[in-house]
C-alpha atoms as a PDB file:
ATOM      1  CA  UNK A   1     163.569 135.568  81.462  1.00  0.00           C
ATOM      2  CA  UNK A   2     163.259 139.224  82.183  1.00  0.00           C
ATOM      3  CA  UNK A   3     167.118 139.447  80.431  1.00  0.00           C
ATOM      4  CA  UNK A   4     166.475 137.765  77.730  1.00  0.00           C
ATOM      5  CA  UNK A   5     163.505 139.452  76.578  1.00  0.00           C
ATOM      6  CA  UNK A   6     164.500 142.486  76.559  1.00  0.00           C
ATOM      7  CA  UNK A   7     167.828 141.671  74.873  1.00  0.00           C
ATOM      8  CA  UNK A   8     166.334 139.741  72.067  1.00  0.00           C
ATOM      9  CA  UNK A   9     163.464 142.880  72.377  1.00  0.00           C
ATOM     10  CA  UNK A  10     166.046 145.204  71.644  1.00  0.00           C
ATOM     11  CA  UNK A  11     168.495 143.243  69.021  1.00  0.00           C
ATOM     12  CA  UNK A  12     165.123 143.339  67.038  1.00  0.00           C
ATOM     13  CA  UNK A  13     164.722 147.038  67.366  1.00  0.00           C
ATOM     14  CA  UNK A  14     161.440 146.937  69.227  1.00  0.00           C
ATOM     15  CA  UNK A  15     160.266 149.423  71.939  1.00  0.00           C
ATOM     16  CA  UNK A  16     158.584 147.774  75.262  1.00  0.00           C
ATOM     17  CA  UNK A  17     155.596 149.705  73.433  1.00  0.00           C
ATOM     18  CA  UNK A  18     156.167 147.961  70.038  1.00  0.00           C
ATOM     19  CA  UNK A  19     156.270 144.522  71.873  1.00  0.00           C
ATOM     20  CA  UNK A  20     152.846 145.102  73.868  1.00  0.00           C
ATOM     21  CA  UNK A  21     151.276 145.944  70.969  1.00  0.00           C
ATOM     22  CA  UNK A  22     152.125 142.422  68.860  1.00  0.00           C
ATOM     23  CA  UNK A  23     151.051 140.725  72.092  1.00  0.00           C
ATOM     24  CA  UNK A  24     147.387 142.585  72.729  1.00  0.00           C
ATOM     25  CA  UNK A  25     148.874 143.776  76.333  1.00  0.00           C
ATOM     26  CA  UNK A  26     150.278 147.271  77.903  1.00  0.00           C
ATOM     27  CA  UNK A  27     153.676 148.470  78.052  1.00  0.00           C
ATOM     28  CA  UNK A  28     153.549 147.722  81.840  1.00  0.00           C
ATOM     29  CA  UNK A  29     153.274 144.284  81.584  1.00  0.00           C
ATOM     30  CA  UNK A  30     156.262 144.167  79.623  1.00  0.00           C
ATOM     31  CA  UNK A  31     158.405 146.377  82.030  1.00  0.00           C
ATOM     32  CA  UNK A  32     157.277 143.830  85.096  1.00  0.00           C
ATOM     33  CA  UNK A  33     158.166 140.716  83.310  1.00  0.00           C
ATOM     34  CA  UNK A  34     161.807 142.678  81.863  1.00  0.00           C
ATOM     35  CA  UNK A  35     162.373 143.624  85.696  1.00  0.00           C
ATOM     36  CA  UNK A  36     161.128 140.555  87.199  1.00  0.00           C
ATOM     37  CA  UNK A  37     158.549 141.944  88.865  1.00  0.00           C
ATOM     38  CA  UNK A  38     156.233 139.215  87.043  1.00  0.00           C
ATOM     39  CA  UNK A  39     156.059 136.457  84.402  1.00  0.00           C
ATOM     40  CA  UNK A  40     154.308 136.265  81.337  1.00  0.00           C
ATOM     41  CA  UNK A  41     151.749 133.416  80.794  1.00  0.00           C
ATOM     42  CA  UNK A  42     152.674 130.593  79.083  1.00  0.00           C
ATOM     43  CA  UNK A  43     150.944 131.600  75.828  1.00  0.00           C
ATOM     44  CA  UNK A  44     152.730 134.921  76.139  1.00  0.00           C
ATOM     45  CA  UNK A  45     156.067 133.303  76.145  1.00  0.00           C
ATOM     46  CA  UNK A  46     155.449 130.967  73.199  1.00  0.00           C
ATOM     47  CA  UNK A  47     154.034 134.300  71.237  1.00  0.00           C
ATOM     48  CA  UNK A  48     157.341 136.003  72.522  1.00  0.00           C
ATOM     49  CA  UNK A  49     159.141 132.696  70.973  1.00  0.00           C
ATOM     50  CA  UNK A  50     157.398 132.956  67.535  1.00  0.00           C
ATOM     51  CA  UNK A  51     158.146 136.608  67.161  1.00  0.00           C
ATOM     52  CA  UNK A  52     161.586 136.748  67.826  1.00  0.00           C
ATOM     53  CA  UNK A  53     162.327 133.086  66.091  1.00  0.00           C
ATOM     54  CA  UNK A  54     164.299 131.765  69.356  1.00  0.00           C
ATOM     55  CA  UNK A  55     163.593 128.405  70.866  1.00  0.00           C
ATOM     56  CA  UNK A  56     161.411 128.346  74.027  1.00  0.00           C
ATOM     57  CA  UNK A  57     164.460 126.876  75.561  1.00  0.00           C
ATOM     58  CA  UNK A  58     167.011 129.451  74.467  1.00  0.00           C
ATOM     59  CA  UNK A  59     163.872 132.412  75.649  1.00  0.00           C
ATOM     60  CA  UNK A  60     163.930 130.849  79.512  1.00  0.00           C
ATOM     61  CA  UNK A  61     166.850 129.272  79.812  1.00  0.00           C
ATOM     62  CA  UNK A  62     168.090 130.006  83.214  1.00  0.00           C
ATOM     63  CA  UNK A  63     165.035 130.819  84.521  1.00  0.00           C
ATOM     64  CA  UNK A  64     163.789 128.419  87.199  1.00  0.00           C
ATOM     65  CA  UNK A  65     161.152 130.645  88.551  1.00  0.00           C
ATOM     66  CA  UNK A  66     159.276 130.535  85.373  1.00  0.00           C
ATOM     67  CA  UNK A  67     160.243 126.940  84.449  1.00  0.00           C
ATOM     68  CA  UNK A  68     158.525 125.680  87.896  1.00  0.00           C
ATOM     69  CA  UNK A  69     155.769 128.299  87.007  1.00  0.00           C
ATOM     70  CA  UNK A  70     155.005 126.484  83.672  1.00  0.00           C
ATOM     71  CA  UNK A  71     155.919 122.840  85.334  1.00  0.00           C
ATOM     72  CA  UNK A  72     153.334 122.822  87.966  1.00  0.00           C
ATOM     73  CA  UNK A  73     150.505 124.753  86.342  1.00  0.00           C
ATOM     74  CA  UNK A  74     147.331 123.218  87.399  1.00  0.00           C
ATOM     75  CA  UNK A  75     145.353 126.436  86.000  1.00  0.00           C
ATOM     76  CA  UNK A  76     142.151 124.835  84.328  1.00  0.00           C
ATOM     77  CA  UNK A  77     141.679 126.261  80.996  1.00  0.00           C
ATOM     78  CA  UNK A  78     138.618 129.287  81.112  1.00  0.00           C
ATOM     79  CA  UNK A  79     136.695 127.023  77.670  1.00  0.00           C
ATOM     80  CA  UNK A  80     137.123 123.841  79.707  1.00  0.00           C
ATOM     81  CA  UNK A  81     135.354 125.393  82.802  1.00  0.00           C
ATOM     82  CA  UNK A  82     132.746 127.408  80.895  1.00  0.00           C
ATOM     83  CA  UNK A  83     132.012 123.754  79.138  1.00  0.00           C
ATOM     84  CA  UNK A  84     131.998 121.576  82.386  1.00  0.00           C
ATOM     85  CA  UNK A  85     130.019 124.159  84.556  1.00  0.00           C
ATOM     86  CA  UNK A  86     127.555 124.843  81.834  1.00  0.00           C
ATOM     87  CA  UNK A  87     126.666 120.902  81.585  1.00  0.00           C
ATOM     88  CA  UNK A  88     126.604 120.443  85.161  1.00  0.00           C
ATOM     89  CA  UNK A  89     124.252 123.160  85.574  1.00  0.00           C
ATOM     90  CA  UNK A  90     122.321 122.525  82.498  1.00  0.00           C
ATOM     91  CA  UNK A  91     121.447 118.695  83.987  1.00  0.00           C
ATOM     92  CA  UNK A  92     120.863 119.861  87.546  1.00  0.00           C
ATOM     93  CA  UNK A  93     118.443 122.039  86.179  1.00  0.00           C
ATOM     94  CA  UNK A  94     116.725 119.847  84.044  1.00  0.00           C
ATOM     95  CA  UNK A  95     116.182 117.350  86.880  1.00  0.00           C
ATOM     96  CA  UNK A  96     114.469 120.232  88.929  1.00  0.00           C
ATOM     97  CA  UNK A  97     112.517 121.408  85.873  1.00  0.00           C
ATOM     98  CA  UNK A  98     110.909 118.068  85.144  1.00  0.00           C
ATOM     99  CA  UNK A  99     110.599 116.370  88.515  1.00  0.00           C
ATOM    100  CA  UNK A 100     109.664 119.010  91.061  1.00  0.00           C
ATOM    101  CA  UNK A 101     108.291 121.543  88.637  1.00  0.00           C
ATOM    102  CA  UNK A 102     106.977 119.366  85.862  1.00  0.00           C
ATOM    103  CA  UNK A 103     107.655 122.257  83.320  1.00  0.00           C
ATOM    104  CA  UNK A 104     107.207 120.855  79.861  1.00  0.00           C
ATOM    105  CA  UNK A 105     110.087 121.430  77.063  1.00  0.00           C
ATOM    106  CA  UNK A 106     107.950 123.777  74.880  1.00  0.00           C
ATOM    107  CA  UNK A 107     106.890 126.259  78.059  1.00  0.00           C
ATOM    108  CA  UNK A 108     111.203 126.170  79.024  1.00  0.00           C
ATOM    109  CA  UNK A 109     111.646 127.104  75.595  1.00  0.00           C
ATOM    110  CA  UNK A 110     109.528 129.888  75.497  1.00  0.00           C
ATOM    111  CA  UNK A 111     110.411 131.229  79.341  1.00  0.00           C
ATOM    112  CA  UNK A 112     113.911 131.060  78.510  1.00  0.00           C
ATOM    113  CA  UNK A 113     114.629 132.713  74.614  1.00  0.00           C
ATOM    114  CA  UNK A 114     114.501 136.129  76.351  1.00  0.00           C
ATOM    115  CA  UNK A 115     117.204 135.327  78.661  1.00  0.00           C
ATOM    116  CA  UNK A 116     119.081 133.226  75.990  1.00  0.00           C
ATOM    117  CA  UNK A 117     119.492 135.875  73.970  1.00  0.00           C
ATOM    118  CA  UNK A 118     120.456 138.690  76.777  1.00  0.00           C
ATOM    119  CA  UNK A 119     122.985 136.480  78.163  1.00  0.00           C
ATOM    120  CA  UNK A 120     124.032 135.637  74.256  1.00  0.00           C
ATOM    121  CA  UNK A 121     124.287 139.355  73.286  1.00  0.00           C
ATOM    122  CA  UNK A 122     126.367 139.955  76.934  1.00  0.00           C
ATOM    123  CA  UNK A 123     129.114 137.297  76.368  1.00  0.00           C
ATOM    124  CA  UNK A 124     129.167 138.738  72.439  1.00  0.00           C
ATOM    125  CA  UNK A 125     130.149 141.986  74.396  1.00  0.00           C
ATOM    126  CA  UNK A 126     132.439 140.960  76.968  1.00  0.00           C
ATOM    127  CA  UNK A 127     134.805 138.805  74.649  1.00  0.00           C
ATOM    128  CA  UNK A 128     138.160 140.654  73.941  1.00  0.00           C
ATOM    129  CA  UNK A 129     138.275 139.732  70.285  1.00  0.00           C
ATOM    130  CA  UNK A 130     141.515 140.898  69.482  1.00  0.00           C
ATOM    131  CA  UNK A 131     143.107 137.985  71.620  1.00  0.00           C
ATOM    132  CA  UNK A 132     139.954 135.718  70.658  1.00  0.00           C
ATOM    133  CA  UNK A 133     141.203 136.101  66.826  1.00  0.00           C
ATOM    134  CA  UNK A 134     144.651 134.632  67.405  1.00  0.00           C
ATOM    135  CA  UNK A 135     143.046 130.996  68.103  1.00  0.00           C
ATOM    136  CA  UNK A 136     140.392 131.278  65.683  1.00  0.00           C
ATOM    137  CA  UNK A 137     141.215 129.359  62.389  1.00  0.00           C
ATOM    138  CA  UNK A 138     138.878 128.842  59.340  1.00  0.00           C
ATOM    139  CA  UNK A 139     137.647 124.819  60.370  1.00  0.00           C
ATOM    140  CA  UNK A 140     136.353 127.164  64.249  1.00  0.00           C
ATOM    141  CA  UNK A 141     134.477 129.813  62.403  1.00  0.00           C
ATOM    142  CA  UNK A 142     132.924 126.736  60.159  1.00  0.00           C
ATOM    143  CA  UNK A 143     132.022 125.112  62.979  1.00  0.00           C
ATOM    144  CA  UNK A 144     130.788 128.323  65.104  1.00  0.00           C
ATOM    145  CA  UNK A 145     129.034 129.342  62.434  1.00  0.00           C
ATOM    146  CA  UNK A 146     127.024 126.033  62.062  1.00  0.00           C
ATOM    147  CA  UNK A 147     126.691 125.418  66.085  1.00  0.00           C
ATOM    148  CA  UNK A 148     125.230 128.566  66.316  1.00  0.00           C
ATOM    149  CA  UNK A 149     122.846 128.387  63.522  1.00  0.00           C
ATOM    150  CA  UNK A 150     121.646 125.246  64.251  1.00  0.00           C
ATOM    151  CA  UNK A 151     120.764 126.809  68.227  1.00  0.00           C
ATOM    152  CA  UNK A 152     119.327 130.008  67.141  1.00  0.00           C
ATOM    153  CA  UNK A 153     117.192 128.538  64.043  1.00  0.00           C
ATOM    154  CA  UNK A 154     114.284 127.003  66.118  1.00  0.00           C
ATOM    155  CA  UNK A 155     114.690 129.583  68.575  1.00  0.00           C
ATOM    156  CA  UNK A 156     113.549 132.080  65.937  1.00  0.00           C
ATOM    157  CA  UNK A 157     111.220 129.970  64.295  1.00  0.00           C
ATOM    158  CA  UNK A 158     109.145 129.690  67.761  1.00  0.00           C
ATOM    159  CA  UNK A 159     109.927 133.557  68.697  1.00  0.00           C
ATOM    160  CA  UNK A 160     108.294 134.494  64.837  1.00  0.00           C
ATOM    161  CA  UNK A 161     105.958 132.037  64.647  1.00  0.00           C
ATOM    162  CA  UNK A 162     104.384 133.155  68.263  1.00  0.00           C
ATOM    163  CA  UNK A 163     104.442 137.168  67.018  1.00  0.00           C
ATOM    164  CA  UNK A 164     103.012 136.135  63.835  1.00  0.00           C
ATOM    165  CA  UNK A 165      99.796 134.286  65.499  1.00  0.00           C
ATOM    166  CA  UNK A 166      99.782 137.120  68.291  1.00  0.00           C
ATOM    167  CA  UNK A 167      99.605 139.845  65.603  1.00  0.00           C
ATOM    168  CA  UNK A 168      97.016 137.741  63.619  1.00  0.00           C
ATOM    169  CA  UNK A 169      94.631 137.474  67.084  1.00  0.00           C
ATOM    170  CA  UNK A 170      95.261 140.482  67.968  1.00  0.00           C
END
């Protein structure tokens, strides 16, 4: 793999710079896959296909280290476990919440914005949105966009409506 990278790297002209750059990743990471030291990730090598216009075939050809690699992944996608975790937790905590607790839906709502929105503005913060963009096409920003308006709208409503009657007491 590491040969025929940086061949078809340099029969395109590109530096081991150039390359990281298309690919949102350091130089380094190129000169360990080049040497052998490592292997890209399967994404990388399809984005390393794409670039150069070579077959994934004629890119590892040879390479049985990375062709076992990519064989016997069993590497859960990062999404899928966000997803499964989240609803595992979210149900585990609602049968806590209602049975031992008793905690009714509207105080939950109210207890929780604050820490909603925190954890919200964190993950906003943490994503690396260069390599988020690549994936994103116009039908996932539709639906984002609706997803998230449709959680945040009665979130607000409560959150003004409370400050408004507040204020008005007060």
């Amino acid at each position: 793999m590491g040969e025929q990278l940086q061949r078809h790297r340099k029969e395109h002209g590109m530096s081991q710079e150039n390359l990281a750059k298309h690919l949102h990743i350091s130089r380094q990471s190129i000169s360990k896959w080049e040497n052998g030291t490592s292997l890209p990730s399967f994404a990388n090598v399809v984005a390393i296909s794409e670039l150069f216009e070579v077959s994934l075939d004629e890119l590892i050809k040879g390479d049985s280290q990375l062709m076992d690699r990519l064989e016997h992944s069993t590497k859960l996608n990062k999404a899928y476990i966000i997803v499964v975790t989240s609803v595992t937790l979210s149900v585990i905590a609602y049968a806590v919440s209602t049975s031992i607790y008793s905690i009714s839906q509207v105080t939950l709502e109210n207890v929780l914005f604050l820490p909603i929105m925190a954890s919200f503005i964190c993950l906003m913060f943490s994503i690396k949105w260069k390599e988020l963009e690549k994936s994103i096409t116009k039908w996932t920003m539709l639906f984002g966009i609706l997803w998230l308006t449709l959680l945040l709208w009665p979130a607000f409503y409560d959150f003004i409506a409370g400050f408004v009657s507040g204020w008005n007491a007060g």
